[in-house]
N, C-alpha and C. Protein backbone atom coordinates (compact mmCIF):
# COMPACT_ATOMS: atom_id res chain seq x y z
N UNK A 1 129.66 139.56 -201.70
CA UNK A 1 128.91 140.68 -201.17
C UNK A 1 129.23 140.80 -199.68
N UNK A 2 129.10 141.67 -199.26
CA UNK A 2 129.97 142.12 -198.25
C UNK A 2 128.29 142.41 -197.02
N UNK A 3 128.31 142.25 -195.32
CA UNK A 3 127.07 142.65 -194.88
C UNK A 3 127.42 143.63 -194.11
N UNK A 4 126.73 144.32 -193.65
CA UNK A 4 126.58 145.35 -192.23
C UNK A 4 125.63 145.54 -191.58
N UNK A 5 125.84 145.83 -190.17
CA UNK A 5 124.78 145.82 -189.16
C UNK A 5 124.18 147.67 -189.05
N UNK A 6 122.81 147.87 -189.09
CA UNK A 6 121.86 148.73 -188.95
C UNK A 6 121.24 148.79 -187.57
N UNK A 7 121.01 149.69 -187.39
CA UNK A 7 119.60 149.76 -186.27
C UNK A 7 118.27 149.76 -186.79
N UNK A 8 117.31 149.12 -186.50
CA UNK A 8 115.89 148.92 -186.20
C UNK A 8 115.20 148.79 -185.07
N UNK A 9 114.37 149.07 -185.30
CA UNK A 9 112.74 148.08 -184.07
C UNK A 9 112.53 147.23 -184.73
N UNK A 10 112.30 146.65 -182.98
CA UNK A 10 111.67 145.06 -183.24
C UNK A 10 110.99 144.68 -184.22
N UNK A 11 109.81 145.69 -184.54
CA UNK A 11 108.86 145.39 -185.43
C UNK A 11 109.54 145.49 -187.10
N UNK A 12 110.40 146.33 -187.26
CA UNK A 12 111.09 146.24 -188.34
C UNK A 12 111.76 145.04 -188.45
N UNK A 13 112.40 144.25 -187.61
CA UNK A 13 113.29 143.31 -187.64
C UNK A 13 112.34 141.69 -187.90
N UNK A 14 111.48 141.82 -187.22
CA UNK A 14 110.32 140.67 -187.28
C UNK A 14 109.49 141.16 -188.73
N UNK A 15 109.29 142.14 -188.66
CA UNK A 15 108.76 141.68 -190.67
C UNK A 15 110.18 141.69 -191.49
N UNK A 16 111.08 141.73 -191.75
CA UNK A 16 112.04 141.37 -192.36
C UNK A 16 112.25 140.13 -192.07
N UNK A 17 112.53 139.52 -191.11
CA UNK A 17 112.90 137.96 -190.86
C UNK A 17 111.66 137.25 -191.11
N UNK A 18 110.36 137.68 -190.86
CA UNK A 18 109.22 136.95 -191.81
C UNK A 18 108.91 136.88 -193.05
N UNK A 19 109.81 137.90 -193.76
CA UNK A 19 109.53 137.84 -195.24
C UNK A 19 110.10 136.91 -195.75
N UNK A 20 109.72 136.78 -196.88
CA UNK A 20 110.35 135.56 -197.89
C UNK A 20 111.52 135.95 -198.65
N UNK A 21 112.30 135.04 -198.52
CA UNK A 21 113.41 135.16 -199.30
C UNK A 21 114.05 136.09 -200.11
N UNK A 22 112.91 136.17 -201.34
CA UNK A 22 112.56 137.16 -202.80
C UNK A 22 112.67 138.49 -202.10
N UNK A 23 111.43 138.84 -200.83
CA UNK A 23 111.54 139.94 -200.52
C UNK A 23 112.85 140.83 -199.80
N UNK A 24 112.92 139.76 -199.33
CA UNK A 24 114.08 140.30 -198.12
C UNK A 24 115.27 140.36 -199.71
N UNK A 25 115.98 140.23 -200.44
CA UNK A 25 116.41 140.47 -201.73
C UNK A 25 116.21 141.61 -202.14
N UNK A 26 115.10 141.88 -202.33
CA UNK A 26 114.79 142.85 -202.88
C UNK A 26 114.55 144.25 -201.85
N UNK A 27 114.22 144.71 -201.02
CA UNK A 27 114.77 145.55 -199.82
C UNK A 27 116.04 145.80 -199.59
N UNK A 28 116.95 144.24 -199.45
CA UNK A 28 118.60 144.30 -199.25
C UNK A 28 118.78 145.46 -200.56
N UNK A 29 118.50 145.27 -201.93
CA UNK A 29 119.05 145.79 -203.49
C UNK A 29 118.08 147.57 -202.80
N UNK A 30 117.19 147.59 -202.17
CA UNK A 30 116.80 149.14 -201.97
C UNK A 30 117.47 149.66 -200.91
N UNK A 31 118.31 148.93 -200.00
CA UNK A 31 118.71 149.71 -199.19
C UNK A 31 120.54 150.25 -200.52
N UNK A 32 120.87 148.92 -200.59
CA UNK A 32 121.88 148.97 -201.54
C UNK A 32 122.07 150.62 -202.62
N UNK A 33 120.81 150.42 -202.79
CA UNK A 33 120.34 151.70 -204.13
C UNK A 33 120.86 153.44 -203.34
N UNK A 34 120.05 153.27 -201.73
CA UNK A 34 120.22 154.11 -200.77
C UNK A 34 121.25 154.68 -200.38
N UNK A 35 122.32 153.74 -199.82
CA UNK A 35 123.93 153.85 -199.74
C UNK A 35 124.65 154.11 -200.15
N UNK A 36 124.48 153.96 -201.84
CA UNK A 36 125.58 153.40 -202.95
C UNK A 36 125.71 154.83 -202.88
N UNK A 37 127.10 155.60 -203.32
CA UNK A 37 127.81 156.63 -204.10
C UNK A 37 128.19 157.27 -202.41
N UNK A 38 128.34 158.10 -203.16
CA UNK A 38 128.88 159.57 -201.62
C UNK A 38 127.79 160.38 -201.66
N UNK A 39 127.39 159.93 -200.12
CA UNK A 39 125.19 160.05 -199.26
C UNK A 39 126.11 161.48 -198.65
N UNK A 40 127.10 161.83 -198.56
CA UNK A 40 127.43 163.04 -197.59
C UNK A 40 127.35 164.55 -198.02
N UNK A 41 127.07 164.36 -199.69
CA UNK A 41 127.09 165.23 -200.21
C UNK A 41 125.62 165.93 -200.76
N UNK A 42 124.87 164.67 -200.54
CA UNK A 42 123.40 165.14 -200.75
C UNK A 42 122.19 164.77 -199.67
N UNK A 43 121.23 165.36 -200.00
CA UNK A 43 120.46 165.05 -198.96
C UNK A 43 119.47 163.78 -198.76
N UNK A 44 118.74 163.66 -198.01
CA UNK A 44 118.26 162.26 -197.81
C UNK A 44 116.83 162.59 -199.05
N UNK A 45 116.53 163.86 -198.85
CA UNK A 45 115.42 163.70 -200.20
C UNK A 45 115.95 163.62 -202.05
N UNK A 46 117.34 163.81 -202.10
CA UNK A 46 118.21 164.22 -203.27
C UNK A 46 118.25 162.70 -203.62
N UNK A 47 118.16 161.67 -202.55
CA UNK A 47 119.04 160.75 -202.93
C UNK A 47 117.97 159.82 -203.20
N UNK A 48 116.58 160.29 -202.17
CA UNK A 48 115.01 159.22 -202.34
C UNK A 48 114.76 159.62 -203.94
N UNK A 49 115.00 160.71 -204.67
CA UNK A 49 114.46 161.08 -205.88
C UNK A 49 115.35 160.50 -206.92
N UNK A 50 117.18 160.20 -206.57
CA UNK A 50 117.58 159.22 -206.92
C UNK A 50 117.13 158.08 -207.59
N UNK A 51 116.88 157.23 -206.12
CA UNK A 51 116.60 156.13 -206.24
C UNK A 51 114.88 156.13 -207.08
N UNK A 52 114.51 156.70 -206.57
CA UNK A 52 112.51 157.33 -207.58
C UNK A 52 113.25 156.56 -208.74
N UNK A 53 113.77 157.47 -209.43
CA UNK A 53 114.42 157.62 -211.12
C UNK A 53 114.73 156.44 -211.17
N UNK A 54 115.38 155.77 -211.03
CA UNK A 54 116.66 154.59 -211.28
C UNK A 54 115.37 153.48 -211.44
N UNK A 55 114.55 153.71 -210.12
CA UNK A 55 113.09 152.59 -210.15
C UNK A 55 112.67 152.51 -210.75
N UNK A 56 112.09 153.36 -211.33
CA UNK A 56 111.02 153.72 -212.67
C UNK A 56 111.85 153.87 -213.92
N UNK A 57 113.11 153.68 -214.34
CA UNK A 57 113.53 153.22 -215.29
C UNK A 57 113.76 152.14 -215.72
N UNK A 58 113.97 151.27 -213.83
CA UNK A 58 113.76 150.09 -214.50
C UNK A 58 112.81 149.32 -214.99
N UNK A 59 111.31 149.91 -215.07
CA UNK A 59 109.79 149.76 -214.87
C UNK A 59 109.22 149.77 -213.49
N UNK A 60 109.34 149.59 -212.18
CA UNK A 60 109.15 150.18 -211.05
C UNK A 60 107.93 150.51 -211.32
N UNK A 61 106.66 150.45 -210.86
CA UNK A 61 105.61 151.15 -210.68
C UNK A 61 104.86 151.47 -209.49
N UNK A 62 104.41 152.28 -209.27
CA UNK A 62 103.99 151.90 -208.07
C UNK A 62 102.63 150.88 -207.42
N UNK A 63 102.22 150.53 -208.48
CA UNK A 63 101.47 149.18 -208.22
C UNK A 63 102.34 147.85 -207.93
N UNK A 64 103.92 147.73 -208.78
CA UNK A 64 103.93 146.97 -208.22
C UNK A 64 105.09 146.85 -207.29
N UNK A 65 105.62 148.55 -206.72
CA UNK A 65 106.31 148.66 -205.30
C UNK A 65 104.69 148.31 -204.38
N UNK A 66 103.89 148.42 -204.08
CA UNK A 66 102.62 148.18 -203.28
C UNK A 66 102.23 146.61 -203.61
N UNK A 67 102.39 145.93 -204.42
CA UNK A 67 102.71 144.43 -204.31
C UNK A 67 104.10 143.89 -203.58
N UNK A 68 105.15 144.54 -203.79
CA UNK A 68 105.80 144.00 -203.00
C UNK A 68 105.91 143.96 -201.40
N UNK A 69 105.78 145.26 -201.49
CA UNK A 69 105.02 145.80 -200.02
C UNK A 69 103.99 144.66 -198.91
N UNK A 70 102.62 144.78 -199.93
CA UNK A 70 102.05 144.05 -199.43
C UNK A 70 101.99 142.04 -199.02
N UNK A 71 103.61 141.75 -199.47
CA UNK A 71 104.22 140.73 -199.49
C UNK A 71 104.60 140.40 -197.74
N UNK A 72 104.96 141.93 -197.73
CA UNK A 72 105.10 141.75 -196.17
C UNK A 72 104.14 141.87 -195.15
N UNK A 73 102.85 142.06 -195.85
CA UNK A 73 101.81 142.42 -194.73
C UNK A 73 101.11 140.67 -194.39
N UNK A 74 101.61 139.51 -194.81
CA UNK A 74 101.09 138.36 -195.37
C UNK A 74 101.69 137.47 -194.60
């Protein structure tokens, strides 16, 4: 797997490096989801409704995107 550097805030960068392992995994696979194909041709809401779909097929719910979530508030 291959990495690349992003921009953030601090505060973005300090709850990512405080998360656990699992999480930070699982964010890396949503940004992954975000990126993947050719982003130049659609828009940033074309591609969030994308990724929606793909989530919730894989069972995705939103109870437990808001558990994972709240993984980072911890």
């Amino acid at each position: 797997m291959a990495s690349i550097t992003i921009q953030v805030d601090e505060d973005i960068k300090t709850a990512f490096e405080g998360a656990s392992s699992e999480t930070q995994k699982k964010l890396s696979y949503i940004v992954q989801l975000f990126l993947r194909g050719n982003l130049q041709n659609k828009t940033l809401t074309e591609v969030m409704a994308e990724i929606s779909g793909k989530a919730q097929a894989r069972g995705l719910t939103p109870e437990i995107l808001q558990d994972i979530l709240a993984e980072n508030d911890e």
